[in-house]
N, C-alpha and C. Protein backbone atom coordinates (compact mmCIF):
# COMPACT_ATOMS: atom_id res chain seq x y z
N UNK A 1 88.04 87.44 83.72
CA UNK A 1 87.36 88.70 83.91
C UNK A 1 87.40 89.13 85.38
N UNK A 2 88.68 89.10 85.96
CA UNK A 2 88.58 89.35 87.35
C UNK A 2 88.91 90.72 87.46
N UNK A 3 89.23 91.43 86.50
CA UNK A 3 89.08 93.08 86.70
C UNK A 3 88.26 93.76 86.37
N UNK A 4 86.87 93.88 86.75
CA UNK A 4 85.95 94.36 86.04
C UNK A 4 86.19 96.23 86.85
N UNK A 5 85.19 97.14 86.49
CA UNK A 5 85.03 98.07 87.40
C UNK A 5 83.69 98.37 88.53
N UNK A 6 82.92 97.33 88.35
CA UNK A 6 81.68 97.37 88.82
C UNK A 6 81.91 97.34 90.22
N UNK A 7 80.94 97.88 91.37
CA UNK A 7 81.00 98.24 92.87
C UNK A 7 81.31 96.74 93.11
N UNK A 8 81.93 96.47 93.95
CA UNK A 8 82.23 95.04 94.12
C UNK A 8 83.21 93.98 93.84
N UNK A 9 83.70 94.75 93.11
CA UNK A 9 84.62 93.55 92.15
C UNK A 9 85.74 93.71 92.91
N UNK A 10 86.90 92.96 92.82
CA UNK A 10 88.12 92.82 93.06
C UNK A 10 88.98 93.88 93.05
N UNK A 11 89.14 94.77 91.96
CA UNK A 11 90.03 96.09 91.52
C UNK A 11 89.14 96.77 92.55
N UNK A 12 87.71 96.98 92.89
CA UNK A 12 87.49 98.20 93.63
C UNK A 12 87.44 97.95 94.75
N UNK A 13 87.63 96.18 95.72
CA UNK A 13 87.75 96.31 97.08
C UNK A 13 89.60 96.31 97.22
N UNK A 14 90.59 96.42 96.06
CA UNK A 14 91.52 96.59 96.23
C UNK A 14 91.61 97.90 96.18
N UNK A 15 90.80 98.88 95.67
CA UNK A 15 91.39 100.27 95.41
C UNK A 15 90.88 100.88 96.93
N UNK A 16 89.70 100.37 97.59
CA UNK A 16 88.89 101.09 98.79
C UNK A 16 90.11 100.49 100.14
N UNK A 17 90.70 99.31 99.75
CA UNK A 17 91.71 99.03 100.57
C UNK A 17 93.00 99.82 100.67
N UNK A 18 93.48 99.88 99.78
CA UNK A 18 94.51 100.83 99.51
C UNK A 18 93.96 102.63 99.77
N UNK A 19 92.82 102.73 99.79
CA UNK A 19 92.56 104.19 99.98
C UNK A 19 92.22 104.16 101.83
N UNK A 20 92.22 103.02 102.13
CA UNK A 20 91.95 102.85 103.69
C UNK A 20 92.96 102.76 104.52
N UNK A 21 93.82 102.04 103.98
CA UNK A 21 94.94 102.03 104.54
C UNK A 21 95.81 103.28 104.40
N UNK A 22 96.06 104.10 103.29
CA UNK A 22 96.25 105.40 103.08
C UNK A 22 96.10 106.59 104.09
N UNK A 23 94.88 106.04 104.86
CA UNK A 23 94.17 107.07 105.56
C UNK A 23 93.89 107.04 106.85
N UNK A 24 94.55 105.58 106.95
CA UNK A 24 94.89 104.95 108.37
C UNK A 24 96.26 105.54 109.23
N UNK A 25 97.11 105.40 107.42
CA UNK A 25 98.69 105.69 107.55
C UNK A 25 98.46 107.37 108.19
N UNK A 26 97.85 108.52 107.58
CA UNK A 26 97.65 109.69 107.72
C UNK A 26 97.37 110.06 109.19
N UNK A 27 96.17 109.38 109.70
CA UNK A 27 95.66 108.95 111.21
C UNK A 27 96.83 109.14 111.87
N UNK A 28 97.50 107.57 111.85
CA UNK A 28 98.90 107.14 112.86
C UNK A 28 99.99 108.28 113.00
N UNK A 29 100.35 108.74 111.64
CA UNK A 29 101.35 109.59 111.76
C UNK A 29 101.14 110.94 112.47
N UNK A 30 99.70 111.91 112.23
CA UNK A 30 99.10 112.83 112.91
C UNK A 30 99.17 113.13 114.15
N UNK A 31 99.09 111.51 114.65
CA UNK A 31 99.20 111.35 116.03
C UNK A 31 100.36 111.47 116.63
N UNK A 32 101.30 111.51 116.20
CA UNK A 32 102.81 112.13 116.06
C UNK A 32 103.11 113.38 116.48
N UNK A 33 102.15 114.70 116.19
CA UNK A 33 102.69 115.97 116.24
C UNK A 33 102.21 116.50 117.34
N UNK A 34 102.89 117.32 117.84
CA UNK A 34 102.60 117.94 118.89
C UNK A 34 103.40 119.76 119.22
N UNK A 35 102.81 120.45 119.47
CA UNK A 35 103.68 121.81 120.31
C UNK A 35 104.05 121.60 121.09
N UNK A 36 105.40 122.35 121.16
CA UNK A 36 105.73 122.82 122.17
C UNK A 36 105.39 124.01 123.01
N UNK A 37 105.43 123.50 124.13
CA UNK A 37 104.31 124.85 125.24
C UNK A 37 105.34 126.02 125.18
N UNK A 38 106.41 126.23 125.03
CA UNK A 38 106.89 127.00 125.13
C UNK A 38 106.90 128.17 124.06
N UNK A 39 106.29 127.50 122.77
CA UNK A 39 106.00 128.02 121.48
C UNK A 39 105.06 128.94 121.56
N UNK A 40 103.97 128.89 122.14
CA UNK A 40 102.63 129.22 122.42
C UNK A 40 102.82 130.00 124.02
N UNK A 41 102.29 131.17 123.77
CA UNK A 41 102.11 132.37 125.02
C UNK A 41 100.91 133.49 124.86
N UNK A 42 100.31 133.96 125.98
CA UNK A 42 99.05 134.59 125.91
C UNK A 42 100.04 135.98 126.61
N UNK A 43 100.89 135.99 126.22
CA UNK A 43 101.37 137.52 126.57
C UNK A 43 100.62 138.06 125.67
N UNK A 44 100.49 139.80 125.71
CA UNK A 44 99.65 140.84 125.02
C UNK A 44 100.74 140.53 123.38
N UNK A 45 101.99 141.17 123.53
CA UNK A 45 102.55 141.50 122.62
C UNK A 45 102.95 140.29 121.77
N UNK A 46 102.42 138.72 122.43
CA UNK A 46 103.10 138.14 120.87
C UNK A 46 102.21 137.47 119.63
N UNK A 47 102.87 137.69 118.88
CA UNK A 47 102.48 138.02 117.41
C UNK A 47 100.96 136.42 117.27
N UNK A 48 99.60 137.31 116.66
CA UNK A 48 99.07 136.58 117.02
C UNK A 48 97.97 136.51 115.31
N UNK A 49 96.61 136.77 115.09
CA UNK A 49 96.60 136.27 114.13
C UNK A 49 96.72 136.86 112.40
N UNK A 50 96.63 138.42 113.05
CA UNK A 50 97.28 139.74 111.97
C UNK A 50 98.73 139.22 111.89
N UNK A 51 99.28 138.89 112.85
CA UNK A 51 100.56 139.02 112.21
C UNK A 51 101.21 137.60 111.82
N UNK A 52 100.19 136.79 111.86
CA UNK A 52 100.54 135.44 111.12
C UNK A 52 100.19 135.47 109.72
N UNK A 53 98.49 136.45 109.75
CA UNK A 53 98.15 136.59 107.99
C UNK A 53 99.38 136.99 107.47
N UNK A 54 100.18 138.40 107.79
CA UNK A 54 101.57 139.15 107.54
C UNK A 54 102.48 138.10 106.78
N UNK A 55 102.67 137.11 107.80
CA UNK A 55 104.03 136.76 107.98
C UNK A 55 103.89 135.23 107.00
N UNK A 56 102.41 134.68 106.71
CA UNK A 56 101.95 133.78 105.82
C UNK A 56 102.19 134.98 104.61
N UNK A 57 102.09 135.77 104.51
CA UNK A 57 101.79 136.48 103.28
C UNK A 57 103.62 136.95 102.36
N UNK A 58 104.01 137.30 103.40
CA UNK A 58 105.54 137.50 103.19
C UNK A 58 106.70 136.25 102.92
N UNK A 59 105.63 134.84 103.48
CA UNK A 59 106.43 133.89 103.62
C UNK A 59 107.47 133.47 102.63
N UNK A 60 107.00 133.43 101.08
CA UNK A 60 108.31 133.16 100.06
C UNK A 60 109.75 133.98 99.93
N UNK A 61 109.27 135.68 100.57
CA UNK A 61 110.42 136.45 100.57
C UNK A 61 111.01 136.09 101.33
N UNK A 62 110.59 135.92 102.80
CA UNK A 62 111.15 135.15 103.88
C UNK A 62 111.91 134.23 103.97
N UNK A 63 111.31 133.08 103.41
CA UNK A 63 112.14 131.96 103.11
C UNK A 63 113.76 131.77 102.72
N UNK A 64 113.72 132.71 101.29
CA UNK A 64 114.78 132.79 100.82
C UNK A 64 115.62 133.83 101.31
N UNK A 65 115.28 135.17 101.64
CA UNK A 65 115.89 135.60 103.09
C UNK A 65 116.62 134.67 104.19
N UNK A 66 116.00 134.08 104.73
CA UNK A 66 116.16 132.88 105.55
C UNK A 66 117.17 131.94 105.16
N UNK A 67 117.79 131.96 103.90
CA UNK A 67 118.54 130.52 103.56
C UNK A 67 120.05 131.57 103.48
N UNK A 68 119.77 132.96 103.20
CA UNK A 68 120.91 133.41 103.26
C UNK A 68 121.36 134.17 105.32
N UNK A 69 120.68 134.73 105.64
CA UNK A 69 120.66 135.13 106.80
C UNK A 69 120.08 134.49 107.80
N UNK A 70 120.67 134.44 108.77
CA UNK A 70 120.27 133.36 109.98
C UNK A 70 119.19 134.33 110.74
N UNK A 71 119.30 135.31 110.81
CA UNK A 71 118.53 136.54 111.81
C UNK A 71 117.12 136.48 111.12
N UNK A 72 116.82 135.89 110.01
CA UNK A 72 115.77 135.59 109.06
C UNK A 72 114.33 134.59 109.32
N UNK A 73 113.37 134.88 110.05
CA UNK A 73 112.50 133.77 110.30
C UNK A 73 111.57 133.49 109.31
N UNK A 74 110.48 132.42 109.13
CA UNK A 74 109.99 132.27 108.34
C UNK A 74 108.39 132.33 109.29
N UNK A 75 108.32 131.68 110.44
CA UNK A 75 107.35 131.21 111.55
C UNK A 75 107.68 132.25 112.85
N UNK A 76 106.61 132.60 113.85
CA UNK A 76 107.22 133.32 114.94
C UNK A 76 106.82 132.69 116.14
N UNK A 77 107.81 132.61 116.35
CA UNK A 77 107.80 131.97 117.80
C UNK A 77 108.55 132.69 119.25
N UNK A 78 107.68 132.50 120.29
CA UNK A 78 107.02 132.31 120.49
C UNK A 78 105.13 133.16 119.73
N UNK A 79 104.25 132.69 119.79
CA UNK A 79 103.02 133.25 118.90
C UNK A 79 102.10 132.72 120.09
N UNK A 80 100.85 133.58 119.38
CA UNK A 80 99.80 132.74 120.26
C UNK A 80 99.04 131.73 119.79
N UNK A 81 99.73 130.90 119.06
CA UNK A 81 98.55 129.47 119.16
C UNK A 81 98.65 129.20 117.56
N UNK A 82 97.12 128.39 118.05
CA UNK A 82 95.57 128.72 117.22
C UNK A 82 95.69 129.48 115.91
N UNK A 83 95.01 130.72 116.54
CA UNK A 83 95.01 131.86 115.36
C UNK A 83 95.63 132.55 114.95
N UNK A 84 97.45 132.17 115.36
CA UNK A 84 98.63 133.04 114.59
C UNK A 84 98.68 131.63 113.66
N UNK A 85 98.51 130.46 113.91
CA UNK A 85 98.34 129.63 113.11
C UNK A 85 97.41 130.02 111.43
N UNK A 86 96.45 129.95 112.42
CA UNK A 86 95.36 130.30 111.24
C UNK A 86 95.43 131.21 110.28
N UNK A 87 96.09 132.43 110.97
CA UNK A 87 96.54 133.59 109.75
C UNK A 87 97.75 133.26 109.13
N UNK A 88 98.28 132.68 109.49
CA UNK A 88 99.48 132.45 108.43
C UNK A 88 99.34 131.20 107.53
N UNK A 89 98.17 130.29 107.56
CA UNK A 89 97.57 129.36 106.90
C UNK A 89 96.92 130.81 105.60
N UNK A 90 96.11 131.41 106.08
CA UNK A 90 95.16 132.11 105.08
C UNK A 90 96.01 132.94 104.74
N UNK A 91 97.09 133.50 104.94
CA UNK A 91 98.36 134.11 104.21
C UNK A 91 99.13 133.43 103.19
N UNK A 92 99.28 132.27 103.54
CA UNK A 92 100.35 131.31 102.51
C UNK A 92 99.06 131.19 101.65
N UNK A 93 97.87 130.75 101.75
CA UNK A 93 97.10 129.96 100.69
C UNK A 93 96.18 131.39 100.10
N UNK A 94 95.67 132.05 100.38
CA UNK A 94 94.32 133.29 100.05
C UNK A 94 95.39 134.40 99.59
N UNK A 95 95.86 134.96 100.40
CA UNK A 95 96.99 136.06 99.64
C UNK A 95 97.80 135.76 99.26
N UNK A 96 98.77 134.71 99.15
CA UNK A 96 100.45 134.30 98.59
C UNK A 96 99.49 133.68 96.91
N UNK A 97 98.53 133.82 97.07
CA UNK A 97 98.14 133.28 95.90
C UNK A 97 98.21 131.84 95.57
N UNK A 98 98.36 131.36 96.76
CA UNK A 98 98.13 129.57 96.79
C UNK A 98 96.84 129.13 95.83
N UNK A 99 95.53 129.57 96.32
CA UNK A 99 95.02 129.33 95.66
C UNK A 99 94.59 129.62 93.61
N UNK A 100 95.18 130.75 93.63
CA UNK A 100 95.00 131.04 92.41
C UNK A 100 96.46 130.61 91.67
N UNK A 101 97.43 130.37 91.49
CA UNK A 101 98.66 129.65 91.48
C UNK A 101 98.09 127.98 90.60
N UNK A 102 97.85 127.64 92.05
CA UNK A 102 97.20 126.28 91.93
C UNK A 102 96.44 125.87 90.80
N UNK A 103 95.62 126.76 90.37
CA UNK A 103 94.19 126.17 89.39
C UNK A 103 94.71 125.89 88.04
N UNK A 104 94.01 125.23 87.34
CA UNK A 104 94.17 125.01 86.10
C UNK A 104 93.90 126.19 84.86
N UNK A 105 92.83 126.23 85.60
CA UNK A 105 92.20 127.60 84.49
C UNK A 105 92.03 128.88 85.12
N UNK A 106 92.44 129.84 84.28
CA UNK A 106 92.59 131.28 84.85
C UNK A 106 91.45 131.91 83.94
N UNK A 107 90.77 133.02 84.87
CA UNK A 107 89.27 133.37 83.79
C UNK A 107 90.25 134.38 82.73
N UNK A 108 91.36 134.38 82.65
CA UNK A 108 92.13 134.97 81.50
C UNK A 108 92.61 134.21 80.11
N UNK A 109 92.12 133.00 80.64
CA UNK A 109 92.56 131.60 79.42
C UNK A 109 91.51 131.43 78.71
């Protein structure tokens, strides 16, 4: 009876191990990424967090645009940061319909 499911047992300090180490792995690798400064500029004109929502929002047309034409971006660079980040996060996921895509149940089912 060494597999029980009870707090304590064997299967669940193997599963909290494996979910630790998981998340250790996530940690280490994170620590990996970095910008480039050259990416990032506080000039007036570059594209910052309107035009990341935009350009998150356009992103699938883009893409495949992009695989045929080289003149085709998907990301803009140089941008400002942060919050061209951020809008093109809430572009791909809130308007591209990431989130509603995603779900299981549609209040139409």
């Amino acid at each position: 009876m060494a597999q029980t499911d009870k707090s304590g047992s064997p299967l669940a300090r193997a599963t909290a191990a494996r979910v630790l180490a998981a998340g250790a792995l996530v940690l280490f690798l994170s620590a990996c990424a970095s910008q480039i400064d050259a990416g990032v500029s506080a000039e007036p004109h570059v594209p910052g967090f309107w035009w990341g929502l935009w350009h998150g929002f356009i992103f699938p047309w883009s893409w495949i645009g992009s695989l045929f034409r080289p003149d085709i971006a998907v990301y803009a660079v140089p941008n400002s940061g942060g919050w061209y980040d951020f809008g093109f996060f809430l572009g791909i996921t809130v308007l591209g319909g990431g989130s509603f895509f995603g779900s299981k149940r549609r209040s139409g089912d």
